[in-house]
Protein backbone atom coordinates (compact mmCIF):
# COMPACT_ATOMS: atom_id res chain seq x y z
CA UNK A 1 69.17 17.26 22.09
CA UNK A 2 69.22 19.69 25.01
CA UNK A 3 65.58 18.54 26.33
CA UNK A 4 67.07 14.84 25.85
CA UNK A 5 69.65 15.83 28.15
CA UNK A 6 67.56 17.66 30.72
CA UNK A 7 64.93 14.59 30.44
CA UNK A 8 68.00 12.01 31.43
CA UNK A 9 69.58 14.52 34.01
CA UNK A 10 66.18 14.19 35.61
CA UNK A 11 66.08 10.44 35.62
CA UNK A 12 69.08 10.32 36.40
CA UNK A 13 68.62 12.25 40.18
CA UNK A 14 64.82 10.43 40.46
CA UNK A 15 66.92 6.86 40.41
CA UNK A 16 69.85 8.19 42.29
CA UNK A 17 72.17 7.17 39.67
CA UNK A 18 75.53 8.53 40.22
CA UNK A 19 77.31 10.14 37.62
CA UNK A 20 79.89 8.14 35.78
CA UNK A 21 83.72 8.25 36.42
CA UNK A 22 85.74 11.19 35.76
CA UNK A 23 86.84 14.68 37.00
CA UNK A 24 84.37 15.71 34.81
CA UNK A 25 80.88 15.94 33.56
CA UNK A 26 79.69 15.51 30.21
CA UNK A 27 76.82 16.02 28.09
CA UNK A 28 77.00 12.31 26.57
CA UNK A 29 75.78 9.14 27.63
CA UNK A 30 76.30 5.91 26.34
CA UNK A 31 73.75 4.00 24.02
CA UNK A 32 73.79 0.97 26.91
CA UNK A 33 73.12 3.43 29.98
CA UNK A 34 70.31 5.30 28.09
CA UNK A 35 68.21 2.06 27.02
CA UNK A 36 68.63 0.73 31.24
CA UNK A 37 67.41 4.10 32.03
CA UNK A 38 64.37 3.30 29.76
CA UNK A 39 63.80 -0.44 30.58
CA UNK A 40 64.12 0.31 34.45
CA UNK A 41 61.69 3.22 34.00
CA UNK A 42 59.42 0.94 31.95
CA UNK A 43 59.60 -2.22 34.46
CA UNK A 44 58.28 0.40 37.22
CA UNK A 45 55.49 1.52 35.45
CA UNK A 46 54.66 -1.77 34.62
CA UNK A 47 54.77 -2.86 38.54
CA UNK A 48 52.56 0.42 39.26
CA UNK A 49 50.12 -1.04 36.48
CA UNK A 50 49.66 -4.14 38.38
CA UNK A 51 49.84 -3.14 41.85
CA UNK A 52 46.94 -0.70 40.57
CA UNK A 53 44.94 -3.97 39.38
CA UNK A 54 45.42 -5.78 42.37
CA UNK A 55 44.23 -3.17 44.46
CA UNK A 56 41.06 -2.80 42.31
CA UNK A 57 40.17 -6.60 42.60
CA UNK A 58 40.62 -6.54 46.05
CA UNK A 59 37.91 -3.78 45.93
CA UNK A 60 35.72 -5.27 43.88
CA UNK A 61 36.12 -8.39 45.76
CA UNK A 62 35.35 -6.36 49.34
CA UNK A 63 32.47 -4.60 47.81
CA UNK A 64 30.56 -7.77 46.37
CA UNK A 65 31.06 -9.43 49.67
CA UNK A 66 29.46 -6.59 51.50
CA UNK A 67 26.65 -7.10 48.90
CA UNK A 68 26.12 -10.57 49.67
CA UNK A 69 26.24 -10.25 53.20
CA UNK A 70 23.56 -7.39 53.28
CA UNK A 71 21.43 -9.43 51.08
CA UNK A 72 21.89 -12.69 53.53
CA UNK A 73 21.42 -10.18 55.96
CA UNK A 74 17.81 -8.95 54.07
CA UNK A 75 16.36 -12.59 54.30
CA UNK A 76 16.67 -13.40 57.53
CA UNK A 77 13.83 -10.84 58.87
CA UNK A 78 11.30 -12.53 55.59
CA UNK A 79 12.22 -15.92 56.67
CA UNK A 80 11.70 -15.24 60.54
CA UNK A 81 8.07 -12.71 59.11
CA UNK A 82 6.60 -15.88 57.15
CA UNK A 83 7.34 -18.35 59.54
CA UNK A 84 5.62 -16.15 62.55
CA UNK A 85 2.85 -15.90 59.51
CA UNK A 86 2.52 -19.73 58.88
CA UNK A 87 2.29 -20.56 62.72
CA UNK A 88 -0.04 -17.76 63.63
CA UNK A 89 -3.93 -19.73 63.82
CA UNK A 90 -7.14 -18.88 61.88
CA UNK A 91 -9.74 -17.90 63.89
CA UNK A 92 -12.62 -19.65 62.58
CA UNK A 93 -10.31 -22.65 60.84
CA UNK A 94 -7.40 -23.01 63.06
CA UNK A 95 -5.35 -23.07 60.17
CA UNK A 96 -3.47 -19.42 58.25
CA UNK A 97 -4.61 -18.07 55.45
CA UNK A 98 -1.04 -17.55 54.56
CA UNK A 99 -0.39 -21.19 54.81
CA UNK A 100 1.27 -23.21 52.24
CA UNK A 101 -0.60 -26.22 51.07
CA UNK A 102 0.64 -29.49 50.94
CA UNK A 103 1.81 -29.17 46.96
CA UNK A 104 3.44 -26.30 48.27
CA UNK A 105 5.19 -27.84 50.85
CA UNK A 106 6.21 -31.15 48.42
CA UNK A 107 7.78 -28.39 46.09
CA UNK A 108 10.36 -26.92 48.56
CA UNK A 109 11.02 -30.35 50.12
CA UNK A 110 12.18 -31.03 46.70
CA UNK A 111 15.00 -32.29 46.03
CA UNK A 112 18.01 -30.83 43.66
CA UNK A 113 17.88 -33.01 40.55
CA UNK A 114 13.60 -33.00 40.30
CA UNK A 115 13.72 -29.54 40.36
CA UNK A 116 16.43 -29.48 37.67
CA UNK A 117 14.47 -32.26 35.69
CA UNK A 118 11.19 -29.94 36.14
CA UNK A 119 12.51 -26.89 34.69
CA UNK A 120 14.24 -28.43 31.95
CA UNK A 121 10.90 -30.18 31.23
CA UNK A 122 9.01 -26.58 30.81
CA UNK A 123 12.19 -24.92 28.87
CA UNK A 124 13.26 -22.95 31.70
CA UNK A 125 16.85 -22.31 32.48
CA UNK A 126 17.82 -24.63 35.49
CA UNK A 127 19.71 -21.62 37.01
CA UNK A 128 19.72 -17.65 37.50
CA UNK A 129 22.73 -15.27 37.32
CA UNK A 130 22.99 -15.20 41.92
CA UNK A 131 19.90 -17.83 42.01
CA UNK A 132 19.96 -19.90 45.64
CA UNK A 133 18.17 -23.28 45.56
CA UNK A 134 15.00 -21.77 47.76
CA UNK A 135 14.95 -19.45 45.16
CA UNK A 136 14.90 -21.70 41.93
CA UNK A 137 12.22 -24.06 43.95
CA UNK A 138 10.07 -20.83 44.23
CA UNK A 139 10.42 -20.05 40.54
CA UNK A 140 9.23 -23.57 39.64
CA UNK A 141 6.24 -23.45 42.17
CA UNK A 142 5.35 -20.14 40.80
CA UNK A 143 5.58 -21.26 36.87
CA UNK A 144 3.42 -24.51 38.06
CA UNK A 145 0.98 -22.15 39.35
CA UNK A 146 0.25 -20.06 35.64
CA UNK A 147 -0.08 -23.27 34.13
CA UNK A 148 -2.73 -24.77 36.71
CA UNK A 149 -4.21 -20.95 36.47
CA UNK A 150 -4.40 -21.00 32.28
CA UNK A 151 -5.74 -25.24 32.53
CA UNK A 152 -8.74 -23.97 34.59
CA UNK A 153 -9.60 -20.49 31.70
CA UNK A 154 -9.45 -22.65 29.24
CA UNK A 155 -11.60 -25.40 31.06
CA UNK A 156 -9.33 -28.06 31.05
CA UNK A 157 -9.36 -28.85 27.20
CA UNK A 158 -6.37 -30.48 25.49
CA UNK A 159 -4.83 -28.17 23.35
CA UNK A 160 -3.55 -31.04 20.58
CA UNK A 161 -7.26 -32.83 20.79
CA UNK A 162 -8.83 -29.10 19.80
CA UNK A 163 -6.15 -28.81 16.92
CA UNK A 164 -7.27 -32.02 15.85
CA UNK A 165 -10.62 -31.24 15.76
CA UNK A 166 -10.00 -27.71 13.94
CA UNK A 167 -7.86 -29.59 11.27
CA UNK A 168 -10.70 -31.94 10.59
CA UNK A 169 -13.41 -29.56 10.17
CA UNK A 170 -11.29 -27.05 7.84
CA UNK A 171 -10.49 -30.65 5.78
CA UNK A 172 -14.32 -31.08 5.72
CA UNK A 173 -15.01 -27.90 4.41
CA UNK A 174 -12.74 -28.29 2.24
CA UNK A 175 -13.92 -31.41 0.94
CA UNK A 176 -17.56 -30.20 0.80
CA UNK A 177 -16.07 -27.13 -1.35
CA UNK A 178 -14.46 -28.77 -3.47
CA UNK A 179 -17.10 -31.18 -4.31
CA UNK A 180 -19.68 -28.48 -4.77
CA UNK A 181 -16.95 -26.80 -7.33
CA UNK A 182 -16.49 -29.93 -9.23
CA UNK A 183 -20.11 -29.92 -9.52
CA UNK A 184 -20.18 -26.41 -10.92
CA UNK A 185 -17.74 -27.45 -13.52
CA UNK A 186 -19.00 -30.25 -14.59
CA UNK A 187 -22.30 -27.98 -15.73
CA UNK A 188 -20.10 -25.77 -16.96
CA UNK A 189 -17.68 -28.30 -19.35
CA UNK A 190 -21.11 -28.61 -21.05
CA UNK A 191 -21.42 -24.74 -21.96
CA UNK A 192 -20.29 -23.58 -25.17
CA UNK A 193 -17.91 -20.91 -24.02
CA UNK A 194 -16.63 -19.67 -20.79
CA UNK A 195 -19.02 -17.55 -18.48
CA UNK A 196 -22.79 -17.36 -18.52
CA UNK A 197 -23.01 -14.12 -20.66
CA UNK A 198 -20.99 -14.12 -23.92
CA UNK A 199 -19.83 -10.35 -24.34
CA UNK A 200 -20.94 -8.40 -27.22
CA UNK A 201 -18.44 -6.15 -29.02
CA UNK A 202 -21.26 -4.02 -30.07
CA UNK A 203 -20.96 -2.45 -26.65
CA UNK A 204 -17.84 -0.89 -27.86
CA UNK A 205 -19.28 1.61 -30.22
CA UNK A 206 -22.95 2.00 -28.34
CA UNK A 207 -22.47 1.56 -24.80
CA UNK A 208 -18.94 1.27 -23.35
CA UNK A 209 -19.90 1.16 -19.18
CA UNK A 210 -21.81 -2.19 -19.45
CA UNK A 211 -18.36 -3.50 -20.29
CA UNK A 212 -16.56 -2.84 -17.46
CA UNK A 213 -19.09 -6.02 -15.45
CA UNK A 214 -19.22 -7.82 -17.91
CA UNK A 215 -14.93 -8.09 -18.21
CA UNK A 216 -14.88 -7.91 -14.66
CA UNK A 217 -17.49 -11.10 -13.82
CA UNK A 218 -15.90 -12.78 -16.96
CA UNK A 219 -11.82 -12.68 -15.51
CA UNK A 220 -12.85 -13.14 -12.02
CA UNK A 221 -14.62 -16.64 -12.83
CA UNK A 222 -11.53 -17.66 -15.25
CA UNK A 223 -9.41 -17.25 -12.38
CA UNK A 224 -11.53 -19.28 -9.97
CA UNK A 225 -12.14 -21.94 -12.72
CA UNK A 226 -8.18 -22.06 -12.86
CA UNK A 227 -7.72 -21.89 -8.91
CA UNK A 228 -10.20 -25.11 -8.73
CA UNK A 229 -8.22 -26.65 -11.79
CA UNK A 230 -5.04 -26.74 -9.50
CA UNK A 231 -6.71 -27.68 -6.45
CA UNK A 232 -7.98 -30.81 -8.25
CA UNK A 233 -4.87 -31.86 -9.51
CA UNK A 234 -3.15 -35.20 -7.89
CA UNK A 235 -0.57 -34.86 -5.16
CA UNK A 236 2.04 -36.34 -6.33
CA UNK A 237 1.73 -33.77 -9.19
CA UNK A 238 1.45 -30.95 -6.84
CA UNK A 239 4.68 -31.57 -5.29
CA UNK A 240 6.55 -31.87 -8.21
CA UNK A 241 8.84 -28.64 -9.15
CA UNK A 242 6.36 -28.19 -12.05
CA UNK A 243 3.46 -28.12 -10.17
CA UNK A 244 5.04 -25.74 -7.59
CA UNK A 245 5.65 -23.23 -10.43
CA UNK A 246 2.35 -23.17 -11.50
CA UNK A 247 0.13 -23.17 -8.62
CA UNK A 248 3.08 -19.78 -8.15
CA UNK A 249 2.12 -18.57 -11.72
CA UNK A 250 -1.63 -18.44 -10.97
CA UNK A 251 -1.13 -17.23 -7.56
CA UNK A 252 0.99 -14.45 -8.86
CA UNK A 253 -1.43 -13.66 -12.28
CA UNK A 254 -4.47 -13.09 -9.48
CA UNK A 255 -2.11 -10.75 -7.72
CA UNK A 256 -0.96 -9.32 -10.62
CA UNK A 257 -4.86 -8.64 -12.21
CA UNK A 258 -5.95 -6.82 -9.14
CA UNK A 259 -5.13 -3.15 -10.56
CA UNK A 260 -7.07 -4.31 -13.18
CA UNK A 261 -10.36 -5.15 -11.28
CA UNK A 262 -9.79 -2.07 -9.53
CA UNK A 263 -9.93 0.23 -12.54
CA UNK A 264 -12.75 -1.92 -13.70
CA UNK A 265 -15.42 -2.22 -10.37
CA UNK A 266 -14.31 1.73 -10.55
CA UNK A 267 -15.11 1.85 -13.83
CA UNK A 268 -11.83 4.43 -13.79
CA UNK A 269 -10.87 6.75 -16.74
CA UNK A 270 -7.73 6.02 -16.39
CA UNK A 271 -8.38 2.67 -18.37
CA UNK A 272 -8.11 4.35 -22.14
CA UNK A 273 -10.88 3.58 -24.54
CA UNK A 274 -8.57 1.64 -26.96
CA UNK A 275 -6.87 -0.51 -23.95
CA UNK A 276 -10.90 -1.33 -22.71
CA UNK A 277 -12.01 -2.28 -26.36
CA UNK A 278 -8.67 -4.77 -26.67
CA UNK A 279 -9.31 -6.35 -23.66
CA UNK A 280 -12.98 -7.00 -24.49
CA UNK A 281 -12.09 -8.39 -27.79
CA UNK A 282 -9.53 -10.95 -25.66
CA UNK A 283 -12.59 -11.90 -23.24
CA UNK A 284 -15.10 -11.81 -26.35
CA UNK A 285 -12.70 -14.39 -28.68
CA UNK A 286 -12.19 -16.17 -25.11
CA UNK A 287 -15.63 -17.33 -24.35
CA UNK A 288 -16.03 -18.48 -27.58
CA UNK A 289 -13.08 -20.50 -27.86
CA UNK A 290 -11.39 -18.75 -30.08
CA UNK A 291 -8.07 -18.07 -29.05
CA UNK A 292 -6.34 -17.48 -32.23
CA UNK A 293 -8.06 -14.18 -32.48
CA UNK A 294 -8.04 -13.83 -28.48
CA UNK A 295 -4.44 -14.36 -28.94
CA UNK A 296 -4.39 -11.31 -31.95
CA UNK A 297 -5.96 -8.96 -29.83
CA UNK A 298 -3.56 -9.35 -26.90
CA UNK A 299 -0.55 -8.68 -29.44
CA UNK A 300 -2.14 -5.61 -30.22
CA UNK A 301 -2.67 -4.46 -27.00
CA UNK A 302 0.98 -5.45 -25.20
CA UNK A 303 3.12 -4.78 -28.45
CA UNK A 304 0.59 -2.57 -30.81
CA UNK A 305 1.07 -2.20 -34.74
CA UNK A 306 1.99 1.50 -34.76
CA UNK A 307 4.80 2.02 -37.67
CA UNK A 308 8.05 2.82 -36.01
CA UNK A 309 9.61 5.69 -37.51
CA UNK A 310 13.00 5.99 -39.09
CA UNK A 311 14.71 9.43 -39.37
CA UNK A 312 13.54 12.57 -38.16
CA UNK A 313 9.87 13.05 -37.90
CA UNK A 314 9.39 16.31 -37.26
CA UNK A 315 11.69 18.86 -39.26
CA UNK A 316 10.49 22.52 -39.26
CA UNK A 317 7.00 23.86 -38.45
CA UNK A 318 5.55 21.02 -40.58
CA UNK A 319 4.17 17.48 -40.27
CA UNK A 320 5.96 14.95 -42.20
CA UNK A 321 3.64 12.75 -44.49
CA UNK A 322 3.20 9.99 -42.35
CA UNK A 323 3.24 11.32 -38.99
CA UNK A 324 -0.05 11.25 -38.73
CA UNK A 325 0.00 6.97 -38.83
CA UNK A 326 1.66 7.07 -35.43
CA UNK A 327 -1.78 7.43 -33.67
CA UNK A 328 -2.81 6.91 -29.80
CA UNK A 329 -4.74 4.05 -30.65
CA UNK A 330 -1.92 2.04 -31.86
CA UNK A 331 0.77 2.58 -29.20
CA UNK A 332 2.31 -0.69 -27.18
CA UNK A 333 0.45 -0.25 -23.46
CA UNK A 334 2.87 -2.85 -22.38
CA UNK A 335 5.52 0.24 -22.45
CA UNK A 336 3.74 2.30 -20.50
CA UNK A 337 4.40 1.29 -16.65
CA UNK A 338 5.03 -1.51 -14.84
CA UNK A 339 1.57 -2.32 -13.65
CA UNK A 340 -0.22 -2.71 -16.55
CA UNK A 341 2.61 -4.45 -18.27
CA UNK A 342 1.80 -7.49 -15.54
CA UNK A 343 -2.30 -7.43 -15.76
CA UNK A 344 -1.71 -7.76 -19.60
CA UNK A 345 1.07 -10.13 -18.98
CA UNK A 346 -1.81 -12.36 -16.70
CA UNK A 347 -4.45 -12.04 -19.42
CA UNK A 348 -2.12 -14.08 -21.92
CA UNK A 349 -1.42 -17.03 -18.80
CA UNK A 350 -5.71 -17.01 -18.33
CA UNK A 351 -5.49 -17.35 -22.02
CA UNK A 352 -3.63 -20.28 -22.17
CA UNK A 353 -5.07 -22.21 -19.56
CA UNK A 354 -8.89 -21.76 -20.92
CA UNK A 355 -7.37 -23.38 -23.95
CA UNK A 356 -6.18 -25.68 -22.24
CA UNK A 357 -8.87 -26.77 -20.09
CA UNK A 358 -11.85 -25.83 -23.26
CA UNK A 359 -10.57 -26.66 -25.81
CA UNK A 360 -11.88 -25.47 -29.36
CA UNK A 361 -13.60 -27.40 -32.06
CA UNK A 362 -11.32 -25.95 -34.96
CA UNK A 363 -7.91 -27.18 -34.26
CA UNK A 364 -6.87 -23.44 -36.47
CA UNK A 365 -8.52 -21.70 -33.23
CA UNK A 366 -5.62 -22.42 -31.17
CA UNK A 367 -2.95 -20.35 -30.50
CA UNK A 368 0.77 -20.41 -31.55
């Protein structure tokens, strides 16, 4: 209360506010007399606020002044230099080298509005941030000039005529491709089986490292045989929601079958022996149409037929009696990471569409 005091005493002899009636002083003030004391203080600081902004727009307004008239000041010696420059004569033509040719000249006798109409006809703002009008016309002279420059590299050719030409020669490639693949197939619809070399699931047991060509050559042409299948399809087909999702599933079952080819061209050990024999027993059944058993081998390969078991399987320092039926070779590889559960995922989609494309003599050959 005693610093309140001492902070009103003090605002009181700032203001020159005599002390209130009486023969004598006292250490209250009224409620009213304290809240003018703070209003009045409050109205004067605002007035010091403003007074403070007026003086700095003033000076902001002095200073970019002085800026403009030094740069007015800057262009009168260039204007006065180029003009000496353009009326100094050549001494073998008459003419300066330095000057401007009668485009030139059309450009800065241009008028307002056709310079306006010009930029906005090459996507250029009309305007820059302190732009004069000599200044804009010099812009637009200057962006004519990189055009005419890039017209003459490129020798003058029409850029829309060249991407018509482009378009028609990929379309005739196309066209030639395709016809030379629908010849291809048609020799092939005549073949018993998919691929040229039926695989032999001998080479299991007596020589396992001619398989990894053999599944590798086999997959690659299934998925080239279905890439041409969806390429031949009719348009209005292709842009139906259904056809979108399935030129995305074989697009995205080649993607997915590349770790596969990998493992296979590197004829990797990380491919197990079990996981190589199931999926040469899917290609095997597949070039010969029968998908049933193509379709048998896959289960065992994503889900496997090891015995789940119930209870505690390991009690003690000894085996339980059928432990030993939960063997490596009959695990699910479809659990084991991500990767291999979407090559084995692919190999069922290439099964179903070689049945559906060759289909098999023995209506029981199909799958489920």
């Amino acid at each position: 209360m005693d610093a309140l005091m001492a902070e009103i005493a003090l605002k009181r002899k700032a203001l020159d506010v005599p002390a209130p009636d009486g023969a004598r002083p006292t250490k209250y003030m009224r409620r009213g007399e304290i809240e003018r004391l703070k209003e009045e203080q409050e109205r004067r600081e605002k007035e010091q606020k403003e007074e403070q902004r007026r003086l700095e727009r003033e000076r902001e307004e002095r200073e970019r002044e002085e800026r403009r008239r030094q740069k007015a000041a800057a262009k009168v010696p260039q204007a006065s230099s180029s003009r000496t420059s353009t009326k100094s004569p050549h001494p073998e033509g008459g003419s300066s080298s330095g000057s401007p040719a009668p485009d030139s000249v059309q450009s800065f006798n241009m008028s307002n509005e056709e310079t306006i109409r010009r930029l906005r006809a090459k996507g250029q703002p009309i305007r820059l941030f302190g732009e004069t009008d000599k200044e804009r016309r010099l812009r637009l002279r200057a962006l004519e000039l990189i055009e005419e420059k890039d017209h003459e590299r490129q020798g003058g050719q029409n850029d829309f005529k060249k991407a018509l030409e482009d378009v028609e020669n990929i379309e005739r490639q196309m066209k030639d491709r395709h016809e030379s693949d629908r010849d291809r197939s048609k020799k092939k619809d005549g073949e018993a089986s998919l691929g040229s070399e039926i695989l032999d699931l001998n080479l299991v047991k007596t020589d396992p490292d001619k398989l990894y060509p053999i599944i590798y050559y086999a997959l690659k042409r299934a998925l080239k045989e279905w890439e041409q299948w969806m390429d031949e399809r009719p348009e209005h087909v292709k842009h139906t929601t259904q056809g979108k999702n399935a030129a995305a599933t074989q697009r995205q079952s080649a993607d997915n079958l590349k770790p596969l080819f990998k493992l296979l061209r590197a004829r990797a050990s990380n491919l197990p022996a079990d996981m190589l024999a199931r999926i040469a027993e899917i290609v095997h059944y597949m070039q010969r149409r029968q998908y049933q058993r193509a379709n048998d081998s896959y289960l065992r390969l994503s889900i496997g037929n090891a015995p789940w078991p119930i209870g505690v399987t390991m009690v003690g320092i000894h085996e339980r009696s059928a432990r030993e039926k939960i063997s490596a070779d009959q695990v699910a590889h479809v659990l084991n990471d991500e990767v291999s559960r979407k090559y084995i995922q692919s190999l069922k989609r290439i099964l179903t569409f070689a049945q559906t494309k060759y289909p098999p003599e023995d209506a029981t050959q199909l799958m489920g």
